[in-house]
N, C-alpha and C. Protein backbone atom coordinates (compact mmCIF):
# COMPACT_ATOMS: atom_id res chain seq x y z
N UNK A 1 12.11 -7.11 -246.17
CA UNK A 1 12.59 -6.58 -244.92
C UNK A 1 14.07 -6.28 -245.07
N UNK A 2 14.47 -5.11 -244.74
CA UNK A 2 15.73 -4.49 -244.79
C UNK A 2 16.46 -4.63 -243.15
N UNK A 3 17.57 -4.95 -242.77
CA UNK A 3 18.30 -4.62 -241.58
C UNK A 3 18.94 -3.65 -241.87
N UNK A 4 19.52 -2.96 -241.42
CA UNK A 4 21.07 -1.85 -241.20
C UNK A 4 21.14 -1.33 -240.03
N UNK A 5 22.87 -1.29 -240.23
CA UNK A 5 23.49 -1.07 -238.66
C UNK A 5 22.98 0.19 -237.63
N UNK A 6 22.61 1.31 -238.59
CA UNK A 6 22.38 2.35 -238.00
C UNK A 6 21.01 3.12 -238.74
N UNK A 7 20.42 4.40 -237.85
CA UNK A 7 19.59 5.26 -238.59
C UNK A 7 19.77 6.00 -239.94
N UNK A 8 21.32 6.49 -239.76
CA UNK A 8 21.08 7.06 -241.32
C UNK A 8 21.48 6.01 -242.45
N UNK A 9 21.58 4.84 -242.14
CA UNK A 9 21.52 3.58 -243.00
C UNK A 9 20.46 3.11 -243.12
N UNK A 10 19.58 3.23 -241.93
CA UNK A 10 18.22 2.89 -241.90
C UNK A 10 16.98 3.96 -243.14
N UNK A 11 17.61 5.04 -243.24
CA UNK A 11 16.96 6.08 -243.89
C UNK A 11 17.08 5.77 -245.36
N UNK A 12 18.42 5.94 -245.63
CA UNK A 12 19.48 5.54 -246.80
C UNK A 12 18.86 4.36 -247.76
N UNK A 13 18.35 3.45 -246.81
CA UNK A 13 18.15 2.17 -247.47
C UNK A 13 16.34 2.48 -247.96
N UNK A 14 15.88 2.63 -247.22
CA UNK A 14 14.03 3.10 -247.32
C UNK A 14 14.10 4.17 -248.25
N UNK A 15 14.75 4.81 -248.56
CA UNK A 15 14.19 5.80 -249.53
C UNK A 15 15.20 5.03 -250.75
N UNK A 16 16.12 3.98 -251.04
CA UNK A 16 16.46 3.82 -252.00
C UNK A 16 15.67 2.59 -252.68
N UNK A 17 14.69 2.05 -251.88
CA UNK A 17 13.84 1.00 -251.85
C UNK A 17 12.70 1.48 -252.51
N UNK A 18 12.43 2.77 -251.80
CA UNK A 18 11.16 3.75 -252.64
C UNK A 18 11.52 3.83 -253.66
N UNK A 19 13.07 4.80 -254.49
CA UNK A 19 13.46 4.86 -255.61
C UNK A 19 13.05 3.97 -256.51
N UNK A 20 13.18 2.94 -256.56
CA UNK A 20 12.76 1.17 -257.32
C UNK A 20 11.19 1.34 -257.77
N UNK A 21 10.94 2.19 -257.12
CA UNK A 21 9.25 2.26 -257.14
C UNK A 21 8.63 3.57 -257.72
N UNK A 22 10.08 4.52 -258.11
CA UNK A 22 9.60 5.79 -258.96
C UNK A 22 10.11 7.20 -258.03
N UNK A 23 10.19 7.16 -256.88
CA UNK A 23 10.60 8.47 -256.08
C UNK A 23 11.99 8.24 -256.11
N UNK A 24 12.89 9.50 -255.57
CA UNK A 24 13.59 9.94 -255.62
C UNK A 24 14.84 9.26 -254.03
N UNK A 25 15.71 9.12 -254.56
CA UNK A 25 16.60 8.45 -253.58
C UNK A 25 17.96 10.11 -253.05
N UNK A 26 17.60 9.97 -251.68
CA UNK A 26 17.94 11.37 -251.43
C UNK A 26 19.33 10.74 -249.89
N UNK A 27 20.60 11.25 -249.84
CA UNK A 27 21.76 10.75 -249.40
C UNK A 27 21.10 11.10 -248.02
N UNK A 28 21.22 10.84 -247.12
CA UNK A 28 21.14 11.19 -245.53
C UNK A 28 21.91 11.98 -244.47
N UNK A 29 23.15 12.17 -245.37
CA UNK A 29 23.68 13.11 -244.56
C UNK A 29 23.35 14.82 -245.66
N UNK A 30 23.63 14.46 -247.03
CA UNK A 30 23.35 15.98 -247.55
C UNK A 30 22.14 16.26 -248.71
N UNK A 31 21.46 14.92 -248.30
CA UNK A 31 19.68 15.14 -248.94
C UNK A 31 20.01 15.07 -250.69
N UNK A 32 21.09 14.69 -251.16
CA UNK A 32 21.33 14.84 -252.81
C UNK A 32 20.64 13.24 -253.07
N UNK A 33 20.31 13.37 -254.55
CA UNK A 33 19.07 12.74 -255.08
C UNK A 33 19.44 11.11 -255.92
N UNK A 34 21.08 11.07 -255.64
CA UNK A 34 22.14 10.07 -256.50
C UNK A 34 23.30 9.07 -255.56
N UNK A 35 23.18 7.99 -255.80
CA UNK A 35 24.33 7.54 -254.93
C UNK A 35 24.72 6.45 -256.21
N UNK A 36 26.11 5.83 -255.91
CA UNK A 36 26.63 4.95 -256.79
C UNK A 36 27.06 3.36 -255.62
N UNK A 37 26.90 2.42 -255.74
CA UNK A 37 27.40 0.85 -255.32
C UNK A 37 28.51 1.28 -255.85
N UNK A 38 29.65 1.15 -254.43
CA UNK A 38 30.75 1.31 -254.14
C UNK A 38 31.17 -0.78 -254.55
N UNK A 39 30.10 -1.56 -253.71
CA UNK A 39 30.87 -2.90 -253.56
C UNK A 39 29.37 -3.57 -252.82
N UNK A 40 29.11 -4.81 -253.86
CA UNK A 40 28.27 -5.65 -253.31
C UNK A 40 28.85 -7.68 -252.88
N UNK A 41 28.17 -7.82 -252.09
CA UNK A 41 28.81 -8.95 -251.54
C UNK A 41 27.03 -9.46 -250.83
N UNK A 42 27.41 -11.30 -251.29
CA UNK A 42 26.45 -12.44 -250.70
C UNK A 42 27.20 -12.35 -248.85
N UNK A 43 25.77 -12.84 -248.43
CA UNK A 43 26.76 -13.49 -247.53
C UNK A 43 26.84 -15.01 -247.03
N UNK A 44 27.17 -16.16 -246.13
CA UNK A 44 27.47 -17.29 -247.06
C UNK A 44 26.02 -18.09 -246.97
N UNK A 45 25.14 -17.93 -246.47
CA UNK A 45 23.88 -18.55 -246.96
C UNK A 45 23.15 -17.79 -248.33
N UNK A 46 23.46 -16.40 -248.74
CA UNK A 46 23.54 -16.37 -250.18
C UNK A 46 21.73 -15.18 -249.73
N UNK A 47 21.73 -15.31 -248.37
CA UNK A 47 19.92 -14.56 -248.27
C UNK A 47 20.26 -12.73 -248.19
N UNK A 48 21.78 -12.28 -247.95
CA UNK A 48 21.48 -10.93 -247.31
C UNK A 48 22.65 -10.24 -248.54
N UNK A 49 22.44 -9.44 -248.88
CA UNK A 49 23.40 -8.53 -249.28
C UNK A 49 23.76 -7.15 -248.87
N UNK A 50 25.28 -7.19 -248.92
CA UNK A 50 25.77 -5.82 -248.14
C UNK A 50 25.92 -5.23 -249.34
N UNK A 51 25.80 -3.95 -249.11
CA UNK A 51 26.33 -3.01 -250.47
C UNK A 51 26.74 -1.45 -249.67
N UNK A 52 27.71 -1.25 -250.35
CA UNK A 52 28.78 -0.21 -250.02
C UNK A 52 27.96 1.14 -250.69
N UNK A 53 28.05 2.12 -250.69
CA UNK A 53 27.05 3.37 -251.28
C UNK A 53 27.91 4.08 -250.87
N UNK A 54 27.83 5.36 -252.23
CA UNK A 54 28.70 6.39 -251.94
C UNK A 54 28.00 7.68 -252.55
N UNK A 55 27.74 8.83 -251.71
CA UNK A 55 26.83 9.90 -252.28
C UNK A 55 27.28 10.69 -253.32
N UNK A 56 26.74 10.83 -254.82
CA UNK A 56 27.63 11.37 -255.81
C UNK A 56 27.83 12.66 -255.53
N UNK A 57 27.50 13.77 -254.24
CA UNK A 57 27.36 14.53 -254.48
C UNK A 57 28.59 14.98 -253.27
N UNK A 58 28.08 14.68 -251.78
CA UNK A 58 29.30 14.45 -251.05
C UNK A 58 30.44 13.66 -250.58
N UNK A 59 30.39 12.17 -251.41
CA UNK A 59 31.02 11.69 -251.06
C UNK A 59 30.97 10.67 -249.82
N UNK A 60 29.80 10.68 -249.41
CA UNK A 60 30.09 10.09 -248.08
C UNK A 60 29.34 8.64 -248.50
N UNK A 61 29.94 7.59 -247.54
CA UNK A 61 29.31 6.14 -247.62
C UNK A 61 28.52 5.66 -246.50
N UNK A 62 27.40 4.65 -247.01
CA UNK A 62 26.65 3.95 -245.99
C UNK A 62 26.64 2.59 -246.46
N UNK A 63 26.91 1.58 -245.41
CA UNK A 63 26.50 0.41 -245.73
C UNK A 63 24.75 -0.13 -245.59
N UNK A 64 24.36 -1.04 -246.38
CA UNK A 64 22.76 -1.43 -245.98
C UNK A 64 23.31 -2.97 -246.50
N UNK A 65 22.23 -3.90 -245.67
CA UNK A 65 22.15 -4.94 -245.67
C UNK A 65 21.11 -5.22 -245.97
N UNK A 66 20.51 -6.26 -247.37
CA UNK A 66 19.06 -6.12 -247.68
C UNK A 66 19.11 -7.56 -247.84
N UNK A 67 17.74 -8.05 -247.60
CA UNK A 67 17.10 -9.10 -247.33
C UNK A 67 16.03 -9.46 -248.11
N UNK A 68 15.78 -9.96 -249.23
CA UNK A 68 13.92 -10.21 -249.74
C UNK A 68 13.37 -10.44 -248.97
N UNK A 69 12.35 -9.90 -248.80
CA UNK A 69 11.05 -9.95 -248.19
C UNK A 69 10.25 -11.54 -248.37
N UNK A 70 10.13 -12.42 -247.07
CA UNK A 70 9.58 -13.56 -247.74
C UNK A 70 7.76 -13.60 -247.82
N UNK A 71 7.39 -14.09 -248.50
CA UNK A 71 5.84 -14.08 -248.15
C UNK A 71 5.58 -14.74 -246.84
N UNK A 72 4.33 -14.51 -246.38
CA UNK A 72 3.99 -14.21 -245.41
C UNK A 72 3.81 -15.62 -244.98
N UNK A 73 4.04 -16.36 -243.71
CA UNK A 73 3.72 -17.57 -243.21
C UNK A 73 2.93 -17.06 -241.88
N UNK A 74 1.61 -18.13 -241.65
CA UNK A 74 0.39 -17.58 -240.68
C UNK A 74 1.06 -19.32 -240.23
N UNK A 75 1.02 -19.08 -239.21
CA UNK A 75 0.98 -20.39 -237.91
C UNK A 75 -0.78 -20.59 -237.28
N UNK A 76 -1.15 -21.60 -237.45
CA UNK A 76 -2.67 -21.45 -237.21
C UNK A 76 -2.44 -22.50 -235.97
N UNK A 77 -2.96 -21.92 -234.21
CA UNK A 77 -2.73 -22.54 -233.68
C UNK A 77 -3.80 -23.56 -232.81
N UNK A 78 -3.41 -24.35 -232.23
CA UNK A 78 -4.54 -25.43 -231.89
C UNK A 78 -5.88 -24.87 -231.51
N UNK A 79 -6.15 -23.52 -230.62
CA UNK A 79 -7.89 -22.76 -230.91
C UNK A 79 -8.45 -22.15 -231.97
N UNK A 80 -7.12 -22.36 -232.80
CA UNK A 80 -7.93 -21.91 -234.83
C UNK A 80 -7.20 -20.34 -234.71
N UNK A 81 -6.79 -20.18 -233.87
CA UNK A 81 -6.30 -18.39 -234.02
C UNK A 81 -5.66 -18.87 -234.90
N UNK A 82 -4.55 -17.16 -235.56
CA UNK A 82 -3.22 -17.68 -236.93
C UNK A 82 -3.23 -16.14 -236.09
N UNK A 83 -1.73 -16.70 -236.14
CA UNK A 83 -0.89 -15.75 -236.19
C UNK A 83 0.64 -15.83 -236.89
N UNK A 84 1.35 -14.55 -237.35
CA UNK A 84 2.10 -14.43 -238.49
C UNK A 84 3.28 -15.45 -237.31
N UNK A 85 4.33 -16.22 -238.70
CA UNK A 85 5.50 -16.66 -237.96
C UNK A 85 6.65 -15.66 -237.87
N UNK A 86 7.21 -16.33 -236.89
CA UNK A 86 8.01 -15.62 -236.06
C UNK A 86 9.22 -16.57 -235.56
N UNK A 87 10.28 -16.34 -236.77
CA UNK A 87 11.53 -16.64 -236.66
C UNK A 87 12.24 -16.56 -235.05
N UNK A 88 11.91 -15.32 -234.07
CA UNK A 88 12.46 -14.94 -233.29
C UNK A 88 11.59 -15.76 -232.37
N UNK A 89 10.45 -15.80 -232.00
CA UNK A 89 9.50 -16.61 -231.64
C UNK A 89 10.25 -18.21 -231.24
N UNK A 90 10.21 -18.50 -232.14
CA UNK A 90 11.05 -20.00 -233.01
C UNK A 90 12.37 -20.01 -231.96
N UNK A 91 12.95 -19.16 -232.17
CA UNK A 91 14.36 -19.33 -232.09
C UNK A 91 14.60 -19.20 -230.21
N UNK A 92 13.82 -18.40 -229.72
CA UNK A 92 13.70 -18.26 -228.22
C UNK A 92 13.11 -19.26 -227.43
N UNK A 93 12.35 -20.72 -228.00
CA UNK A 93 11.61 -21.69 -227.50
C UNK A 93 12.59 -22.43 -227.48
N UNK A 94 13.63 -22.68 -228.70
CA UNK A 94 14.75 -23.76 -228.96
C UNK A 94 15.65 -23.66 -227.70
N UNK A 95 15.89 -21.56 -227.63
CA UNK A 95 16.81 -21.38 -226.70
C UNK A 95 16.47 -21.69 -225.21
N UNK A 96 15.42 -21.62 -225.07
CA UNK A 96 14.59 -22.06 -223.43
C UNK A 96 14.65 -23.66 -223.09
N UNK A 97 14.58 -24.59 -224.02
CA UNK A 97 14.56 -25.86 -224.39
C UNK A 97 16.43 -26.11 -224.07
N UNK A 98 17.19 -25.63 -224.46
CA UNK A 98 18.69 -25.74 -224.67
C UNK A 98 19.43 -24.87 -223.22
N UNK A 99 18.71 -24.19 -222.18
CA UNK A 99 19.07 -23.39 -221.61
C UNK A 99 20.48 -24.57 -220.47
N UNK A 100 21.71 -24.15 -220.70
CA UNK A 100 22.45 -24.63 -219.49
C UNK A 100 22.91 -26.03 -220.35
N UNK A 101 22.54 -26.09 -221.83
CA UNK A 101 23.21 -27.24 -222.41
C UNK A 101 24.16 -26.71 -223.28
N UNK A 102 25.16 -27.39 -223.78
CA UNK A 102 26.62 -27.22 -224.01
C UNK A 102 25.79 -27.76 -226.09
N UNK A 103 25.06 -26.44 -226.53
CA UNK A 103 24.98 -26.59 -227.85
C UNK A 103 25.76 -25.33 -228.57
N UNK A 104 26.24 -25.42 -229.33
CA UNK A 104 26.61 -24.38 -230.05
C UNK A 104 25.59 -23.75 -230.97
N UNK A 105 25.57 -22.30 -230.62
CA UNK A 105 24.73 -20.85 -231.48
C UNK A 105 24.47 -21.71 -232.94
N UNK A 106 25.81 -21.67 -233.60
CA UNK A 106 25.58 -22.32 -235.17
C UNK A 106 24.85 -23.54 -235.47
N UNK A 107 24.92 -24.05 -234.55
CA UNK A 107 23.72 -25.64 -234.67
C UNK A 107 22.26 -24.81 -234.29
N UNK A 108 22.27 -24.13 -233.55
CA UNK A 108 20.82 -23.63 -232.78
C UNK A 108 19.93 -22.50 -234.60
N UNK A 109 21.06 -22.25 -234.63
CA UNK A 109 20.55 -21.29 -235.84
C UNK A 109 20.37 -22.03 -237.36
N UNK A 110 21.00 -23.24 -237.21
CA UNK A 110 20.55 -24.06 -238.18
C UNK A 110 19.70 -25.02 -238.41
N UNK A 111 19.55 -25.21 -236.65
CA UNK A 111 17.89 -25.53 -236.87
C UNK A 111 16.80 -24.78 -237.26
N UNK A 112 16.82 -23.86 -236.65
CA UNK A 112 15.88 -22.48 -236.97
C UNK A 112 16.27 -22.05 -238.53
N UNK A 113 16.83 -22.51 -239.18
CA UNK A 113 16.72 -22.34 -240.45
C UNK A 113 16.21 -23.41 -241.52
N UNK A 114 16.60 -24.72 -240.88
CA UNK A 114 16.21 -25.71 -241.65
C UNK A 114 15.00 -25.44 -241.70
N UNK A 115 14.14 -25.43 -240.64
CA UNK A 115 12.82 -25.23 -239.83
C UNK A 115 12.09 -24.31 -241.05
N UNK A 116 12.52 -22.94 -240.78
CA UNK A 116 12.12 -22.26 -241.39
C UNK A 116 11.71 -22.14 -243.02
N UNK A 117 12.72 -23.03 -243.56
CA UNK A 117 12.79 -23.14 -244.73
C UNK A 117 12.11 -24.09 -245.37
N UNK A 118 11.97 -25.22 -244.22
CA UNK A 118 11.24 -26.01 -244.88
C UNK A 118 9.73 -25.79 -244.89
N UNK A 119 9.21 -25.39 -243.90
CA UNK A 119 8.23 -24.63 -243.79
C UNK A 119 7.32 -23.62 -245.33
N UNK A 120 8.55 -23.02 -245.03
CA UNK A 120 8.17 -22.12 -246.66
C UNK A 120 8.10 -23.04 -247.95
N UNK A 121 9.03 -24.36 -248.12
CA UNK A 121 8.65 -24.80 -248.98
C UNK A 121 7.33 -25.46 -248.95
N UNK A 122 7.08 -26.16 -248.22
CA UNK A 122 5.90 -26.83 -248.38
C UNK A 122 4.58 -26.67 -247.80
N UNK A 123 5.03 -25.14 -247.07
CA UNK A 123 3.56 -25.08 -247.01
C UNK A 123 3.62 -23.36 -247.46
N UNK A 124 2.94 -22.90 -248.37
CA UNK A 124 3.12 -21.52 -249.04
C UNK A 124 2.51 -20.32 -248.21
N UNK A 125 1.12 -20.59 -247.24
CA UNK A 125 0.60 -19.96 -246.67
C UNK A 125 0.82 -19.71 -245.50
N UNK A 126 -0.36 -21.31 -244.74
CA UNK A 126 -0.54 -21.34 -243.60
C UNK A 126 0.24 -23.02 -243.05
N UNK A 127 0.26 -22.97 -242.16
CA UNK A 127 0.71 -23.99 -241.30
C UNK A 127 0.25 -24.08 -239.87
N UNK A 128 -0.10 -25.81 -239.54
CA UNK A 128 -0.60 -26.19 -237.97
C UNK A 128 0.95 -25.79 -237.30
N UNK A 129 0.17 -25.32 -235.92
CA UNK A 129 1.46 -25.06 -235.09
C UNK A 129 1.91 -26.20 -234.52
N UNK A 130 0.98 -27.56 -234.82
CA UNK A 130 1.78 -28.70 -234.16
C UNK A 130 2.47 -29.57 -235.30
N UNK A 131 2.75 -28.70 -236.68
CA UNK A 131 3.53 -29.34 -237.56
C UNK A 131 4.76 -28.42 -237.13
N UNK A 132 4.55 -26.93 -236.85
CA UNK A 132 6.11 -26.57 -236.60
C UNK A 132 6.45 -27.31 -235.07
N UNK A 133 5.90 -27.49 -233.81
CA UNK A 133 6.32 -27.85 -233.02
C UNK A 133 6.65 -29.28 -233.59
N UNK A 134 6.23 -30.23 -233.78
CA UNK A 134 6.73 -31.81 -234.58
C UNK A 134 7.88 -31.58 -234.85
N UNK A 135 8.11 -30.49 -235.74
CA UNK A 135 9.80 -30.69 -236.13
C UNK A 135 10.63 -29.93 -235.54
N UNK A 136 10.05 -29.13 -234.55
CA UNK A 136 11.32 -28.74 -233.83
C UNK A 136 11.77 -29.64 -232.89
N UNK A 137 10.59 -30.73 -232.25
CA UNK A 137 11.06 -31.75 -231.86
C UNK A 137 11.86 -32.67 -231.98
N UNK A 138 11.89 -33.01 -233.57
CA UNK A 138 12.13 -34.17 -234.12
C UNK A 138 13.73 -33.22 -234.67
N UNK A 139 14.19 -31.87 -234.65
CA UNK A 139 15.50 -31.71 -234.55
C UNK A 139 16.28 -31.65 -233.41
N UNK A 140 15.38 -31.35 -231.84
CA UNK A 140 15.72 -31.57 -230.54
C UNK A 140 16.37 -32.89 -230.37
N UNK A 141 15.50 -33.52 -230.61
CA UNK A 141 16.13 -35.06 -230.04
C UNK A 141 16.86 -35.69 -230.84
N UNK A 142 17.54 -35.04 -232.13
CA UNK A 142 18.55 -35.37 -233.04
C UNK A 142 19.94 -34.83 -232.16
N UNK A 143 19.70 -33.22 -231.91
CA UNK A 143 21.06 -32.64 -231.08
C UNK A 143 21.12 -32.98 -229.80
N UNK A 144 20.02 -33.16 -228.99
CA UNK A 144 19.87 -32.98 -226.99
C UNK A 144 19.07 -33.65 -226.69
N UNK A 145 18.60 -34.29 -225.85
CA UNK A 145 18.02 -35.57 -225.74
C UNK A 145 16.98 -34.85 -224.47
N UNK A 146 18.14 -33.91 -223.88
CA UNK A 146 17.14 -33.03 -222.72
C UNK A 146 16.55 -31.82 -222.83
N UNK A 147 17.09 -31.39 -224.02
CA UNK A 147 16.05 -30.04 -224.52
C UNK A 147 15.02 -30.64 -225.21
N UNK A 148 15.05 -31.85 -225.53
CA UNK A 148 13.63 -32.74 -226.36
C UNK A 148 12.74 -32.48 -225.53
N UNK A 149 13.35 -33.14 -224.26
CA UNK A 149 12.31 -33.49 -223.29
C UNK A 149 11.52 -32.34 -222.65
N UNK A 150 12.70 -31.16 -222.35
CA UNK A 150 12.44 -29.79 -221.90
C UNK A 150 10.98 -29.34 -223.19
N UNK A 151 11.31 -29.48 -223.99
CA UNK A 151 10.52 -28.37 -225.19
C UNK A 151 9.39 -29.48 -224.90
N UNK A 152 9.38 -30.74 -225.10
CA UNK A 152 7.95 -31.71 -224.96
C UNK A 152 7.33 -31.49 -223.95
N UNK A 153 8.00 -31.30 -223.14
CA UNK A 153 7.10 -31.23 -221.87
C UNK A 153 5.85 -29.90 -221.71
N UNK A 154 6.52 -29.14 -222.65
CA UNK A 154 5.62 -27.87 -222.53
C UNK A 154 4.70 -27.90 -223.86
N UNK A 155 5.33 -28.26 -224.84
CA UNK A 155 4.52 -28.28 -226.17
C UNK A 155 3.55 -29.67 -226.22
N UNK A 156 3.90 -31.21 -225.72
CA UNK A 156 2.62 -31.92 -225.53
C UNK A 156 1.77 -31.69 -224.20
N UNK A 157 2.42 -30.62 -223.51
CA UNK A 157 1.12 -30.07 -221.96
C UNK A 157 0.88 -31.70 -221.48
N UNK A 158 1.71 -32.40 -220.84
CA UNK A 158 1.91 -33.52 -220.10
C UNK A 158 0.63 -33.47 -218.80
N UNK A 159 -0.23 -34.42 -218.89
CA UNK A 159 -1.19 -34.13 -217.62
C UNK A 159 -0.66 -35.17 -216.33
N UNK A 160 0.11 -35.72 -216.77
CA UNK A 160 0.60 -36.27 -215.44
C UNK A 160 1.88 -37.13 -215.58
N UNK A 161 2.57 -37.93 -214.51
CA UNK A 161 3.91 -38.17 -214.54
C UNK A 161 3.89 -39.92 -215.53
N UNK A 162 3.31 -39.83 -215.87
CA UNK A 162 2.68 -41.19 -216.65
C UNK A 162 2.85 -41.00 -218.28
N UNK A 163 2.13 -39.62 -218.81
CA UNK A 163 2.59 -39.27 -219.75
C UNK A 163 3.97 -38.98 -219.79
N UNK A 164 4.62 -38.70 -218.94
CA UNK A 164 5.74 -37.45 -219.36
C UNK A 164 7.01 -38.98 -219.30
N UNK A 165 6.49 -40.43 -218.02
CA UNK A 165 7.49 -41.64 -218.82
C UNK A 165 7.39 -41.81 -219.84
N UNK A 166 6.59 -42.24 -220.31
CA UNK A 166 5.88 -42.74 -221.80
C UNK A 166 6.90 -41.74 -222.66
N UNK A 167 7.19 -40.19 -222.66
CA UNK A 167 7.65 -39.94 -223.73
C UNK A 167 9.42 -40.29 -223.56
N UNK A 168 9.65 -40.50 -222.09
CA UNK A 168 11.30 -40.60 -221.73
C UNK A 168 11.68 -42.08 -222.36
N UNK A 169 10.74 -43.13 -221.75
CA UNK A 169 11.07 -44.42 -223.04
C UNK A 169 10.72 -44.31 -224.56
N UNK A 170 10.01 -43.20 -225.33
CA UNK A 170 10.57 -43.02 -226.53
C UNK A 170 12.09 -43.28 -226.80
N UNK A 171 12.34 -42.08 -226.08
CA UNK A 171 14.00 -41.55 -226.05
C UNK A 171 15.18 -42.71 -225.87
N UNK A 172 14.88 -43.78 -225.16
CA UNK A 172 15.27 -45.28 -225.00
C UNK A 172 15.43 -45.84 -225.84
C-alpha cells in the first residue's frame, strides 16, 4: 500500500510500482518514460519512505511515500464471520473509549501499533476478535482506567449492573 499527498503523486507512484514489474514508468505531468531519486529518507519508525523524484525529461518533482504492503490479517469474529483488519477500525474504538480524556495522539497511536504489530507477529493469518479486543483492553487500563471501562462495557456486552461492578472491582 502506497500513500501520497496528491493525484499526480498518486499516479507517479502506481505506474512506478508497475515499472518493478516490467512496464514502463511514465512522469505525470509530461508522460516521459524516466525519472531519477532526487533524495530518500526512513521515517522514525523505519515503515514509510519518502523519496524525492525528478522527471529526466522535464524536470519536474514529486514526492511519494511508500509503505510495504503487509500480508493480510482476517479478524474472525465471535459468529465465525472474518473480516480483513482494520488499523482504522482499531484506532476509532480506542478513540471512542478515550473520548473527553486528557490522552495524548502519540500514546493512542502507539497503542494501535503495539497492537498491531503484535498481532502480525504471532498470529500470521487469522486472529479471534476477542484476542484483539483482550489487548486493547489490557493497554486501556495500563493508560485510563475509564476508557477501560468505556471500551469493556461495550466489548464484554454487560447484561446487567452486576456484571459491569464485578469488572469496576477488577480495576480496585
Amino acid at each position: 500500500m502506497v500513500y501520497l499527498g496528491n493525484t499526480l503523486n498518486m499516479l507517479w507512484i502506481n505506474l512506478w510500482i508497475t515499472s518493478e514489474q516490467g512496464a514502463s514508468v511514465r512522469c505525470p505531468y509530461c508522460g516521459y518514460a524516466d525519472s531519477k531519486v532526487i533524495d530518500s529518507r526512513l521515517n522514525e519508525a523505519g515503515d514509510v519512505t519518502r523519496r524525492r523524484r525528478e522527471c529526466l525529461e522535464c524536470g519536474k518533482r514529486v514526492t511519494s511515500f511508500e509503505r510495504i504492503e503487509e500480508q493480510p490479517l482476517t479478524i474472525i469474529k465471535k459468529n465465525g464471520e472474518r473480516e480483513p483488519f482494520s488499523r482504522t477500525k482499531l484506532l476509532e474504538g480506542i478513540l471512542r473509549a478515550l473520548v473527553k480524556r486528557q490522552v495524548e495522539r502519540e500514546i493512542i497511536e502507539r497503542i494501535v501499533d503495539d497492537i498491531e504489530s503484535s498481532l502480525r507477529n504471532e498470529f500470521r493469518h487469522e486472529v479471534a476478535s476477542r484476542e484483539l479486543g483482550d489487548r486493547v483492553l489490557r493497554a486501556l487500563k495500563e493508560v485510563d482506567k475509564v476508557a477501560y471501562i468505556r471500551f469493556a462495557s461495550v466489548y464484554r456486552d454487560f447484561k446487567d449492573l452486576e456484571e459491569f461492578t464485578q469488572e469496576l472491582k477488577i480495576l480496585t
